[in-house]
Protein backbone atom coordinates (compact mmCIF):
# COMPACT_ATOMS: atom_id res chain seq x y z
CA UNK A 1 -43.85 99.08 107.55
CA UNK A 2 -42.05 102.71 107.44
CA UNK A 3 -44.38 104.29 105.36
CA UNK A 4 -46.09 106.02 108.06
CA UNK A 5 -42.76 106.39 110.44
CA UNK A 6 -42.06 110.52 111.09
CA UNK A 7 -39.87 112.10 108.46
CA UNK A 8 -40.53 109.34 105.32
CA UNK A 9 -42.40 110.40 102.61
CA UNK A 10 -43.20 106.69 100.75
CA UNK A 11 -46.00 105.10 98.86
CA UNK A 12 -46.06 101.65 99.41
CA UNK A 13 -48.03 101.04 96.02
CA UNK A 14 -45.39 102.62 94.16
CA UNK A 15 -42.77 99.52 95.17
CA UNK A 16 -42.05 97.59 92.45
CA UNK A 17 -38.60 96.17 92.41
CA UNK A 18 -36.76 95.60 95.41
CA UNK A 19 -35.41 99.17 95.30
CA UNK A 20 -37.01 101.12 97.64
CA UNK A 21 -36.59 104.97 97.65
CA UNK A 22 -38.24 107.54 100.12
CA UNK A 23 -37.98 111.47 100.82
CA UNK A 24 -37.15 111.97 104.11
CA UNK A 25 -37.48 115.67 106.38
CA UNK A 26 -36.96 114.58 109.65
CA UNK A 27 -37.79 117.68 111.92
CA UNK A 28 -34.76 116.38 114.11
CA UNK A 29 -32.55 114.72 112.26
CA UNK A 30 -30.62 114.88 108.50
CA UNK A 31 -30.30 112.79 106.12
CA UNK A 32 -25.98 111.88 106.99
CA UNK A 33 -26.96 111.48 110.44
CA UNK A 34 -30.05 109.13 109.72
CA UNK A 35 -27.81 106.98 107.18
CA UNK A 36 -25.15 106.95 110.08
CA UNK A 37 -26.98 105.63 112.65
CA UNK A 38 -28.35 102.91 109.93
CA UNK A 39 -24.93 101.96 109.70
CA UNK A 40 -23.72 102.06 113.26
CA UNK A 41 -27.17 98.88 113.24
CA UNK A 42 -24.96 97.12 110.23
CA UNK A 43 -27.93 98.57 108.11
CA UNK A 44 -26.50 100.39 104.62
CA UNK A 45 -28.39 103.01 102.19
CA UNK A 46 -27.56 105.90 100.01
CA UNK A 47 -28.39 109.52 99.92
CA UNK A 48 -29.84 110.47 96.13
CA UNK A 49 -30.86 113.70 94.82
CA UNK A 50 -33.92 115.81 96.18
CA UNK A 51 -33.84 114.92 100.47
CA UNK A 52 -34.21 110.95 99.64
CA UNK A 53 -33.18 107.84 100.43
CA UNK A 54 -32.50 104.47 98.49
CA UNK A 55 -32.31 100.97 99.92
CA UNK A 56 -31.75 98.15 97.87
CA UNK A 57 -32.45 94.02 98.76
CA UNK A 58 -30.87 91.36 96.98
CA UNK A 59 -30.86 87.28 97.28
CA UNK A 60 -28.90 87.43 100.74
CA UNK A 61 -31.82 89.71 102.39
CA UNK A 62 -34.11 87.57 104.54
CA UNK A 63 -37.25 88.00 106.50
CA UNK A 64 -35.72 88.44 109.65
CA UNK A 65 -32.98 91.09 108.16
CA UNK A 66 -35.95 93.29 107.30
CA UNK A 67 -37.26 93.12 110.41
CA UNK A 68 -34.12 94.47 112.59
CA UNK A 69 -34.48 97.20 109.56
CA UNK A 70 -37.75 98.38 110.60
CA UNK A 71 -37.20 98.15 114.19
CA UNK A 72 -34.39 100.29 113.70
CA UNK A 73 -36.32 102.52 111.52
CA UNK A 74 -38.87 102.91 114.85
CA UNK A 75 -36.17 103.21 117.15
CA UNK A 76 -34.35 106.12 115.48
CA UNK A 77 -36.99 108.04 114.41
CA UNK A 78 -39.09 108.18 117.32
């Protein structure tokens, strides 16, 4: 679902676990101020090494929780 959102750099096939880690060159936005706004949505992530991005789901991680993430996804990065 954010595969193809501007600034993410993700192959979908390449998800195997429920780690997921993306590059990410926004043209108007950084990485800190990305993962901020993520957080000021209750939505949490880590910078890593080389411009990307890793989320992580566990038990406590519904349907609906994925969702609001991708919807926030959309909302900032459009």
């Amino acid at each position: 679902a954010i595969s193809d959102l501007p600034g993410i750099t993700l192959n979908p096939d390449h998800v195997e676990t429920d780690i997921i880690i993306f590059g990410f060159h926004h043209p108007k936005m950084s990485i800190p101020e990305f993962l901020e706004k993520l957080k000021e949505r209750h939505i949490l992530a880590l910078a890593t090494s080389g411009a990307r991005i890793r989320f992580v789901t566990h038990k406590d991680i519904d349907n609906e929780d994925v969702a609001r993430a991708v919807s926030a996804f959309r909302e900032i990065l459009f």
